[in-house]
N, C-alpha and C. Protein backbone atom coordinates (compact mmCIF):
# COMPACT_ATOMS: atom_id res chain seq x y z
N UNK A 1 0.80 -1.18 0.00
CA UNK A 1 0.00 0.00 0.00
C UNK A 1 0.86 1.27 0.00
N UNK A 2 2.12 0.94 0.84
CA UNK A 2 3.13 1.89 1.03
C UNK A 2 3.71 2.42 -0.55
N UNK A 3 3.95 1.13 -1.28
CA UNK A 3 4.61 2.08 -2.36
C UNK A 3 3.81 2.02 -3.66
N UNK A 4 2.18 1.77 -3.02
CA UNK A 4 1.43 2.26 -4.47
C UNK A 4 1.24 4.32 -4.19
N UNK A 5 1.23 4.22 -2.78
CA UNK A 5 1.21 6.11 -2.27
C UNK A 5 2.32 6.42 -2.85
N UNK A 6 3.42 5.86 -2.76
CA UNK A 6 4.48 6.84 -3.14
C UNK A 6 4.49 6.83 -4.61
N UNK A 7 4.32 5.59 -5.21
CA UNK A 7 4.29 5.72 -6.59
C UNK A 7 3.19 6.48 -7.34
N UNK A 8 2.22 7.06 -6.77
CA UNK A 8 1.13 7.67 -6.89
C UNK A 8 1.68 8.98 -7.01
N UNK A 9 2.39 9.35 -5.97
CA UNK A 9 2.48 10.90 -5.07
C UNK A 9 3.83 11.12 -6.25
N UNK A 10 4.48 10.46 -6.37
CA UNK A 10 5.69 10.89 -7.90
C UNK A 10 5.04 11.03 -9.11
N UNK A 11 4.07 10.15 -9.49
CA UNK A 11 3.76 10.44 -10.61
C UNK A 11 2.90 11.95 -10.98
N UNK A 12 1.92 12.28 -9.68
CA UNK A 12 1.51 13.39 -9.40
C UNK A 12 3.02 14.45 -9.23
N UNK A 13 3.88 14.30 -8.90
CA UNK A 13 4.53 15.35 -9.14
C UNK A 13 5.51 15.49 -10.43
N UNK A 14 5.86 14.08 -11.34
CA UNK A 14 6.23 14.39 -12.79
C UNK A 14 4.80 15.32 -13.29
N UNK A 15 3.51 14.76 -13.22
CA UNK A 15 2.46 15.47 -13.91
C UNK A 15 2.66 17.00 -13.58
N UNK A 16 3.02 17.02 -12.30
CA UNK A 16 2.89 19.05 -11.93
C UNK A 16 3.98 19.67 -12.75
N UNK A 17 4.58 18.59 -13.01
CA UNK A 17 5.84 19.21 -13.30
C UNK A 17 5.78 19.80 -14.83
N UNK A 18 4.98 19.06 -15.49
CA UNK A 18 4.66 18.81 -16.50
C UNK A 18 3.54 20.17 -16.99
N UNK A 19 3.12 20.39 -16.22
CA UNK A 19 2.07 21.48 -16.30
C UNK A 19 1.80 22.43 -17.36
N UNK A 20 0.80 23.00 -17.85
CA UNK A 20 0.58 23.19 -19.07
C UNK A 20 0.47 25.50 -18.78
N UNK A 21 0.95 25.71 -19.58
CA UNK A 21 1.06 27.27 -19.54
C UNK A 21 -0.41 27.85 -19.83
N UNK A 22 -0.25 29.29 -20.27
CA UNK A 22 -1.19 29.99 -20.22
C UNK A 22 -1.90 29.42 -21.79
N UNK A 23 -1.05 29.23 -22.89
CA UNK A 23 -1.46 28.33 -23.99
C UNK A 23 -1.92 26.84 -23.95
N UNK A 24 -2.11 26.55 -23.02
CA UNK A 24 -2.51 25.16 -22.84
C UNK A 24 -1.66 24.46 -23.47
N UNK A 25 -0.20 24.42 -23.46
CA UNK A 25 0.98 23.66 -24.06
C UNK A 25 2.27 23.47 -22.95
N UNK A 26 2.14 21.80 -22.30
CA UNK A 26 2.93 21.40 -22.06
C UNK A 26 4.76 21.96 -22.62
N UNK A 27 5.91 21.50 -21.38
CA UNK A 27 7.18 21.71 -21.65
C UNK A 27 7.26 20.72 -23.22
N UNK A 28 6.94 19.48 -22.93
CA UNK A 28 7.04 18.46 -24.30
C UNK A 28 6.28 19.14 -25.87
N UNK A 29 5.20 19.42 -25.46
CA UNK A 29 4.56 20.50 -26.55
C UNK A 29 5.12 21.28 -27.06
N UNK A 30 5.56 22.31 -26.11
CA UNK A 30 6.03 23.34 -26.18
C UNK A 30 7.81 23.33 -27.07
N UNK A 31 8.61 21.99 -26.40
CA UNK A 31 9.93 21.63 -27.22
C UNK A 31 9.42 21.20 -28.60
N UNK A 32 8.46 20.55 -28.75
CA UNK A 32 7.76 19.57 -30.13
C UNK A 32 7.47 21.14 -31.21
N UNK A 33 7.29 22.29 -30.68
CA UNK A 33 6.72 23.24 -31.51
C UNK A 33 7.76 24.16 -31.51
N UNK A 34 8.94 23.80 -31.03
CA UNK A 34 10.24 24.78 -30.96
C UNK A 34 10.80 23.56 -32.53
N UNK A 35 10.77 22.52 -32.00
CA UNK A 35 12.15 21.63 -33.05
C UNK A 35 10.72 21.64 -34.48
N UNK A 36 9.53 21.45 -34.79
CA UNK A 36 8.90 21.75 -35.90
C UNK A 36 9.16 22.79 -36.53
N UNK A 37 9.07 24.26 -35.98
CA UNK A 37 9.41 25.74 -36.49
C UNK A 37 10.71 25.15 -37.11
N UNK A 38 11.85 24.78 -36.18
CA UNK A 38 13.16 24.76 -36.42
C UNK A 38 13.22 24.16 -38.00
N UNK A 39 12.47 23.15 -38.15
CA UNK A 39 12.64 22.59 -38.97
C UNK A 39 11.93 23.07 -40.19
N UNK A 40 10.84 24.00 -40.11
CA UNK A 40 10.50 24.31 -41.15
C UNK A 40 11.33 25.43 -41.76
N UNK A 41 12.23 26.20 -40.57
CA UNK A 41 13.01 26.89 -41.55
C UNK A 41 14.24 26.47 -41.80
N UNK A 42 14.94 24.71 -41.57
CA UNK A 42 15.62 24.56 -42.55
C UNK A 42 15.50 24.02 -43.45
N UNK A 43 14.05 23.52 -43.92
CA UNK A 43 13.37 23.41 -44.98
C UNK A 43 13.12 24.74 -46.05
N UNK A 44 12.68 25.76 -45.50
CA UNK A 44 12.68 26.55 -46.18
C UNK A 44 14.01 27.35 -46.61
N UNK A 45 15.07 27.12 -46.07
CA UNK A 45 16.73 27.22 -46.41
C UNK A 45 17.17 26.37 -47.28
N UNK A 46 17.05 25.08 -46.94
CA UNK A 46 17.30 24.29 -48.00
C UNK A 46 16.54 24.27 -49.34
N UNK A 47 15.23 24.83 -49.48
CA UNK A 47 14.80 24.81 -50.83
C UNK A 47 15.24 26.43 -51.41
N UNK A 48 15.46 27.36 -51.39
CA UNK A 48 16.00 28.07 -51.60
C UNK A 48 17.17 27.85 -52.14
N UNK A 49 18.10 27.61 -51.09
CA UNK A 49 19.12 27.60 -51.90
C UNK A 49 19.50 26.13 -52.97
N UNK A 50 18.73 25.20 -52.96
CA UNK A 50 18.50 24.67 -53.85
C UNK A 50 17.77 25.07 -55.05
N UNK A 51 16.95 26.27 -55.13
CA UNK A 51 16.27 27.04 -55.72
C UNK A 51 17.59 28.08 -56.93
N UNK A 52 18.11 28.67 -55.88
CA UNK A 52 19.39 29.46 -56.18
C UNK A 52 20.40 28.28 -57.18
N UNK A 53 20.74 27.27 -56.86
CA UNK A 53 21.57 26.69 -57.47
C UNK A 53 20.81 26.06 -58.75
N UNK A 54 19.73 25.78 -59.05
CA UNK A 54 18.87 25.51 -59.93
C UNK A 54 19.35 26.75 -61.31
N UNK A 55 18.96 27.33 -60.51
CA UNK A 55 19.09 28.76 -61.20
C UNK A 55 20.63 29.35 -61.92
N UNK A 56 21.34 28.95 -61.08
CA UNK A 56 23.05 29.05 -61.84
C UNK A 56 23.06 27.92 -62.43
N UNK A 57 22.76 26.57 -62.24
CA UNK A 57 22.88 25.45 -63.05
C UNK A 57 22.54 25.93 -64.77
N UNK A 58 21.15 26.61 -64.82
CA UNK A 58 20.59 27.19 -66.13
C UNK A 58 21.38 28.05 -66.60
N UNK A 59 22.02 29.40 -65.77
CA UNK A 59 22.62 30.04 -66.46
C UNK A 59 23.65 29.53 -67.34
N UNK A 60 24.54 28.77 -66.72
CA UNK A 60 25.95 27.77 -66.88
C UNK A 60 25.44 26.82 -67.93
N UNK A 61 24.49 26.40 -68.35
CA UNK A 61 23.87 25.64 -69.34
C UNK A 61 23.82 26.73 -70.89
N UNK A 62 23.17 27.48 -70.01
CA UNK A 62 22.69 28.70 -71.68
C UNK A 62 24.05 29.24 -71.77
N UNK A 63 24.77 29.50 -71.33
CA UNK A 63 26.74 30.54 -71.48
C UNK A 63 27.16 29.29 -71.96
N UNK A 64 26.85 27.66 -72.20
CA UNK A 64 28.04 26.96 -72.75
C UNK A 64 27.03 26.83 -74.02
N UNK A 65 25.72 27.00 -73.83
CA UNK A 65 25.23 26.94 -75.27
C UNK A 65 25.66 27.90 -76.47
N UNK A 66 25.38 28.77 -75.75
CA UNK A 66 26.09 30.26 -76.23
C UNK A 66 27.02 30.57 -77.01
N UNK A 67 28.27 29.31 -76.33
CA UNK A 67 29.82 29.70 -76.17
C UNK A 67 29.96 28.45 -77.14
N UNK A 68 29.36 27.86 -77.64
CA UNK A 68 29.05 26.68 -78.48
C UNK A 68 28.85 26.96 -79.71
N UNK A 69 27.49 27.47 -79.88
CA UNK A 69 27.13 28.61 -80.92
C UNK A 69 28.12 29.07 -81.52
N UNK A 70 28.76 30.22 -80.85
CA UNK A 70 29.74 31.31 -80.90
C UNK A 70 30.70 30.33 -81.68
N UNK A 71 31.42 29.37 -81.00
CA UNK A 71 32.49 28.84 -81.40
C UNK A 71 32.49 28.29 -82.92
N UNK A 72 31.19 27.18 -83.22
CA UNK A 72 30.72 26.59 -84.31
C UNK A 72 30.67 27.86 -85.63
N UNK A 73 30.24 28.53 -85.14
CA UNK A 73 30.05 30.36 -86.09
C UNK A 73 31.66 30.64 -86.77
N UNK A 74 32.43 30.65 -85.65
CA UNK A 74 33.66 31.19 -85.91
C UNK A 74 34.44 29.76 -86.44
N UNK A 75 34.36 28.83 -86.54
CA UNK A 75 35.08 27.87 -87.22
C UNK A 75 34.30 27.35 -88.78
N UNK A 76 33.39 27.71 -88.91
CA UNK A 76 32.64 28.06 -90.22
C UNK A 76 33.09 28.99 -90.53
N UNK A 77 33.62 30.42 -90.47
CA UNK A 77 34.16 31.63 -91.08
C UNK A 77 35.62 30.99 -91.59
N UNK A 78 36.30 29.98 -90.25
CA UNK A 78 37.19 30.06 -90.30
C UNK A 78 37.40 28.92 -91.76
N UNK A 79 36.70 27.97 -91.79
CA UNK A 79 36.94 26.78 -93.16
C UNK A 79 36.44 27.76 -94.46
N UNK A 80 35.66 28.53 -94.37
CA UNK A 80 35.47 29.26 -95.32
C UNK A 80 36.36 29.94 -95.82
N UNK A 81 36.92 30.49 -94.97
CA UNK A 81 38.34 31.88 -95.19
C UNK A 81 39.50 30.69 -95.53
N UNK A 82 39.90 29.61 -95.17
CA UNK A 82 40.81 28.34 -95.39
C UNK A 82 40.47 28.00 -96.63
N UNK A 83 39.70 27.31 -97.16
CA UNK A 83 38.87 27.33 -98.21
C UNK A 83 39.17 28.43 -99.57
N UNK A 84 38.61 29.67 -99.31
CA UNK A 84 39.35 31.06 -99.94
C UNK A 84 40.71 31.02 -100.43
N UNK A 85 41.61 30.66 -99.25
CA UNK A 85 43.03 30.90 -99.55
C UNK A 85 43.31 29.50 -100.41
N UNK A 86 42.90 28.33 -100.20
CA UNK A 86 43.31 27.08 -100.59
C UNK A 86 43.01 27.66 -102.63
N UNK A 87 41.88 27.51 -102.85
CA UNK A 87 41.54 28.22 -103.83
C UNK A 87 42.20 29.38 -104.08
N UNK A 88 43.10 30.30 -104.30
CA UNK A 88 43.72 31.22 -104.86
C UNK A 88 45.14 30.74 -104.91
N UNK A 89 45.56 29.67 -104.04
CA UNK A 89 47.11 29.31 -103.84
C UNK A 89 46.78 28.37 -105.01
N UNK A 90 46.02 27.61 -105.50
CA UNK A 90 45.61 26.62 -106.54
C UNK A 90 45.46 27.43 -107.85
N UNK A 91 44.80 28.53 -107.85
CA UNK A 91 45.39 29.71 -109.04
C UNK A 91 46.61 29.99 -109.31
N UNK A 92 47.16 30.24 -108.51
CA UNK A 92 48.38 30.64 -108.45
C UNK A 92 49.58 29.81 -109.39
N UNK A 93 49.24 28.76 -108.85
CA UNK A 93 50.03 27.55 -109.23
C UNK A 93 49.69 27.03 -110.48
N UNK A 94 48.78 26.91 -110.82
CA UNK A 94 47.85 27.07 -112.73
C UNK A 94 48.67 28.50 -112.80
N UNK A 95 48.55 29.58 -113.10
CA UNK A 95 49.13 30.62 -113.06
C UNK A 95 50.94 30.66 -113.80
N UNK A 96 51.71 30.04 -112.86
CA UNK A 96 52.68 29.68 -113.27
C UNK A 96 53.55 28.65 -113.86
């Protein structure tokens, strides 16, 4: 009987201990709604800057397309102008 009282009279004082604020939210509540927040803003950090890197990924995609372009352009001028000279050095040589 002795240590159903005491085991009674502790558990009544984890419960006080436990006690709920002016929000009706327990210490456990109350940690459970600290580490959720926490977590939604490193959720919302992490998609961001996954957001951000999305975003340079594209740029870095379109500047090598670009730079691709560009390059293909200028090595077409360049077989053309090769081309040009090959043809006049071939005159030349009929020529003499």
């Amino acid at each position: 009987m002795k240590a159903m009282m005491v085991g009674t009279l502790m558990a009544l004082a984890v419960l006080a201990g436990c006690g709920r604020d002016d929000e009706g939210m327990g210490p456990a509540q109350k940690a459970g709604k600290v580490l959720d927040e926490a977590g939604a803003r490193v959720s919302d950090t992490v998609q961001d800057e996954l957001a951000k890197a999305d975003r340079a990924t594209e740029e870095a995609r379109d500047k090598v397309k670009d730079a691709t372009r560009d390059a293909s352009r200028e090595l077409d001028k360049a077989k053309e102008e090769l081309g040009r000279r090959v043809e006049r050095a071939g005159e030349k040589m009929q020529a003499n």
